[in-house]
N, C-alpha and C. Protein backbone atom coordinates (compact mmCIF):
# COMPACT_ATOMS: atom_id res chain seq x y z
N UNK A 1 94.85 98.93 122.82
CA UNK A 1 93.95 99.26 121.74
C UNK A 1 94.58 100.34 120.85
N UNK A 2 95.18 101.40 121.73
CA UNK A 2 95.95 102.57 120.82
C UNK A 2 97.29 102.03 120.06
N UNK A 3 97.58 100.57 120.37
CA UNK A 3 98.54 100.35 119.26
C UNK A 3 98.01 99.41 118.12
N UNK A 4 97.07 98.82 118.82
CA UNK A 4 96.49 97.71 117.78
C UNK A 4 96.00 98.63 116.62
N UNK A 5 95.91 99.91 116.56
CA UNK A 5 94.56 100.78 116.18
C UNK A 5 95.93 101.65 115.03
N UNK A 6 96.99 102.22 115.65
CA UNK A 6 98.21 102.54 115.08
C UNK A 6 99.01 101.98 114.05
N UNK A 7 99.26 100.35 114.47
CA UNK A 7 99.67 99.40 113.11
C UNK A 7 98.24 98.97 112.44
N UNK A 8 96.93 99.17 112.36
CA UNK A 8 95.92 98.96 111.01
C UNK A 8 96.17 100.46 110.45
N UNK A 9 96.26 101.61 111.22
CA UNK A 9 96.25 102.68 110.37
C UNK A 9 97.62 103.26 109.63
N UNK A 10 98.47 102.46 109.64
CA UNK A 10 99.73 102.32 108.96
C UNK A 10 100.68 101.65 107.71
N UNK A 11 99.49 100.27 108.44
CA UNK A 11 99.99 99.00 107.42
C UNK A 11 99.49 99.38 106.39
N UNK A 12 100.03 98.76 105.08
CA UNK A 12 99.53 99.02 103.60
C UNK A 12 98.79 97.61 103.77
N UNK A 13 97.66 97.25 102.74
CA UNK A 13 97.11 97.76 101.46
C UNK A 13 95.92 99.06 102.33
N UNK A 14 95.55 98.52 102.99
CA UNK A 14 94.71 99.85 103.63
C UNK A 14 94.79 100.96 104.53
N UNK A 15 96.38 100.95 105.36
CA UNK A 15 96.40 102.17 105.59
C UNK A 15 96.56 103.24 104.90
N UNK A 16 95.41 104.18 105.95
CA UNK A 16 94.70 105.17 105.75
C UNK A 16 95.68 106.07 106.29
N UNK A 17 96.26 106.35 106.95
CA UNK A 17 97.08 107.16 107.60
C UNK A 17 98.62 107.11 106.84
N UNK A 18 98.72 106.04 106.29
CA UNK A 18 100.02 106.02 105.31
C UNK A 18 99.52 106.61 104.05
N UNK A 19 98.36 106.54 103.40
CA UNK A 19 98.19 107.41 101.79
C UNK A 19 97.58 108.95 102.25
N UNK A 20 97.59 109.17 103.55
CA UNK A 20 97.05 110.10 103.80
C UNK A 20 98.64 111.27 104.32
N UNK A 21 99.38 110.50 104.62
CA UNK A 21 100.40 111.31 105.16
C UNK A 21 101.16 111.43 103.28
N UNK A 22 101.23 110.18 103.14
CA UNK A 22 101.73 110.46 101.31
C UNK A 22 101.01 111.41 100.54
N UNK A 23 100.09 111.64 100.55
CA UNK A 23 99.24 112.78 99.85
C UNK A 23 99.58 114.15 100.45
N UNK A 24 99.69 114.49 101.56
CA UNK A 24 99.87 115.74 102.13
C UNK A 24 101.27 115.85 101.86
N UNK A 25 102.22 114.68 102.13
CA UNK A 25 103.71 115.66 101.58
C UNK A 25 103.99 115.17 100.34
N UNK A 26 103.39 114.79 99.67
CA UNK A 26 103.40 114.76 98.09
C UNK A 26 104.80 113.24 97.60
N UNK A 27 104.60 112.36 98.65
CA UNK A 27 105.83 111.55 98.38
C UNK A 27 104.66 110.22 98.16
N UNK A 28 105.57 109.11 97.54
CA UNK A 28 104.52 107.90 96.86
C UNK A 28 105.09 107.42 97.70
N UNK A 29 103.59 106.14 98.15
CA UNK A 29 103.74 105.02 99.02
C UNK A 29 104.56 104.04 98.89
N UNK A 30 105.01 103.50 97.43
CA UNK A 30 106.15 102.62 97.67
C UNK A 30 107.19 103.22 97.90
N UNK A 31 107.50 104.52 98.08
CA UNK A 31 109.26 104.75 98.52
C UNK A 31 108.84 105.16 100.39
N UNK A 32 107.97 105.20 100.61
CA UNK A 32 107.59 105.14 102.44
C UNK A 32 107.67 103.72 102.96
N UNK A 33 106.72 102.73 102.27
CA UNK A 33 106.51 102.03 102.56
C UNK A 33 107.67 100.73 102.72
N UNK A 34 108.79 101.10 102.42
CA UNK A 34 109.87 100.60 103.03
C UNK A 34 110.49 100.58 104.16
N UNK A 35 111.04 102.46 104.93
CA UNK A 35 111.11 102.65 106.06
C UNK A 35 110.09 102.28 106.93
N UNK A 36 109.01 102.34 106.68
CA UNK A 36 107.83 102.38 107.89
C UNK A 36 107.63 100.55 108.33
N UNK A 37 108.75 99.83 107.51
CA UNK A 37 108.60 98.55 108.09
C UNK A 37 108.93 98.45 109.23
N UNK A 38 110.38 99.27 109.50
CA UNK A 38 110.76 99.00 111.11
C UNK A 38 109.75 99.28 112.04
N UNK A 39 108.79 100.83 111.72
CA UNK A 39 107.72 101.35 112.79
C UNK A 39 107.23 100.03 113.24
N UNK A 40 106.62 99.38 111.82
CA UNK A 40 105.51 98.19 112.13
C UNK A 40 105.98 97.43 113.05
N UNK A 41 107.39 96.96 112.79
CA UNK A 41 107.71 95.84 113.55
C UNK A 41 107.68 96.35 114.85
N UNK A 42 107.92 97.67 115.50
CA UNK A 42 108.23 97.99 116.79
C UNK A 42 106.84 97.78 117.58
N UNK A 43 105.45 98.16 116.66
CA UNK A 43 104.57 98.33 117.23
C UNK A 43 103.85 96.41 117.61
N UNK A 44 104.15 95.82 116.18
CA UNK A 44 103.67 94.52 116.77
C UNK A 44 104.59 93.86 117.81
N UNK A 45 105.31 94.49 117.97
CA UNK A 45 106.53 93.52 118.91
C UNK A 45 105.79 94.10 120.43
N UNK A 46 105.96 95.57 120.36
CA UNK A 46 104.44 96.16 121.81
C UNK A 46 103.71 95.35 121.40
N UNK A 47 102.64 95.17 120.73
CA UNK A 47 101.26 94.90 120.46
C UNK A 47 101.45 92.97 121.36
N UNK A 48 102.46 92.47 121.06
CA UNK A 48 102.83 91.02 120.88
C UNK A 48 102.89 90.81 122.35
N UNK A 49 103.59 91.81 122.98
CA UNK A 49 104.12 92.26 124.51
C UNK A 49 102.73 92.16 125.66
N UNK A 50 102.22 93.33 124.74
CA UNK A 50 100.86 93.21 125.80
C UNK A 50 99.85 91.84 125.60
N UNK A 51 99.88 91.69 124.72
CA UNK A 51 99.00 90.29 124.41
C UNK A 51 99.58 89.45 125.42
N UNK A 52 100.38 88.94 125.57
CA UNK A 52 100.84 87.75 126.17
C UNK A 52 101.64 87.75 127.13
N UNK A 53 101.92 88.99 127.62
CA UNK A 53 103.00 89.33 128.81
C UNK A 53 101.82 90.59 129.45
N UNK A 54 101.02 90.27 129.84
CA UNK A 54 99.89 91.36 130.81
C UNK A 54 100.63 91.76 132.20
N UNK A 55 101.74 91.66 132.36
CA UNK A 55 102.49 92.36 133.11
C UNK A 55 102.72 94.04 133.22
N UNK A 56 103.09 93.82 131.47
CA UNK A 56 103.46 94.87 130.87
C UNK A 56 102.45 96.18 130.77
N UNK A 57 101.04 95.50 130.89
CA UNK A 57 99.90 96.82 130.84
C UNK A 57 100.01 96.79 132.26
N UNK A 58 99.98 95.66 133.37
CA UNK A 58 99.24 95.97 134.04
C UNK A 58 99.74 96.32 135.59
N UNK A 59 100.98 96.72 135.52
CA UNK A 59 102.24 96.96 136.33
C UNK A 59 102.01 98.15 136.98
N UNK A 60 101.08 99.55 136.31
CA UNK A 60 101.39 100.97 136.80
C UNK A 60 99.68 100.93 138.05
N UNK A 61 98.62 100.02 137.46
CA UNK A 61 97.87 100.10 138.01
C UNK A 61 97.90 99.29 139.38
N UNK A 62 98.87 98.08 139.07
CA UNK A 62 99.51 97.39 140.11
C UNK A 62 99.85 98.68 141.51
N UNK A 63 100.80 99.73 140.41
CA UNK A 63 101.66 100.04 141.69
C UNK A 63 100.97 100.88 142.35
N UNK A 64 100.02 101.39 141.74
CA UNK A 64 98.97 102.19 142.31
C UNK A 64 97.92 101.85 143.58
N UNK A 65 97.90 100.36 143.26
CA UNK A 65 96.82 99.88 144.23
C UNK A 65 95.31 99.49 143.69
N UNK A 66 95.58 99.78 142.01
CA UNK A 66 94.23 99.58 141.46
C UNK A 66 93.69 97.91 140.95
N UNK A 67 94.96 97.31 141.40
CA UNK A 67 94.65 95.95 140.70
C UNK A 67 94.15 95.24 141.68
């Protein structure tokens, strides 16, 4: 959820956390909004991970004994 929640508050046209970090250091969204493609991709590629490979969340609770 904390990444699904990370790439909406990032992605443009409505991230909020991208015109919000642009406003505080005084830099415009189209010269960010280039670098921050790689972020995106890293996070949907996690996001993509846990969706369909539930290994990946569910491995620590495994080792724990909680599953």
């Amino acid at each position: 959820m904390v990444i699904a929640m990370g790439l909406g508050l990032f992605s443009p046209p409505v991230g909020l956390g991208l015109f919000a970090t642009c406003a505080i250091t005084g830099t415009e969204a189209r010269n960010v909004a280039g670098p921050i493609v790689k972020y995106l991709g890293v996070l949907l590629l996690g996001l993509l991970a846990l969706i369909f490979v539930p290994e990946v969340s569910l491995w620590l609770p495994g080792h724990f004994g909680l599953r």
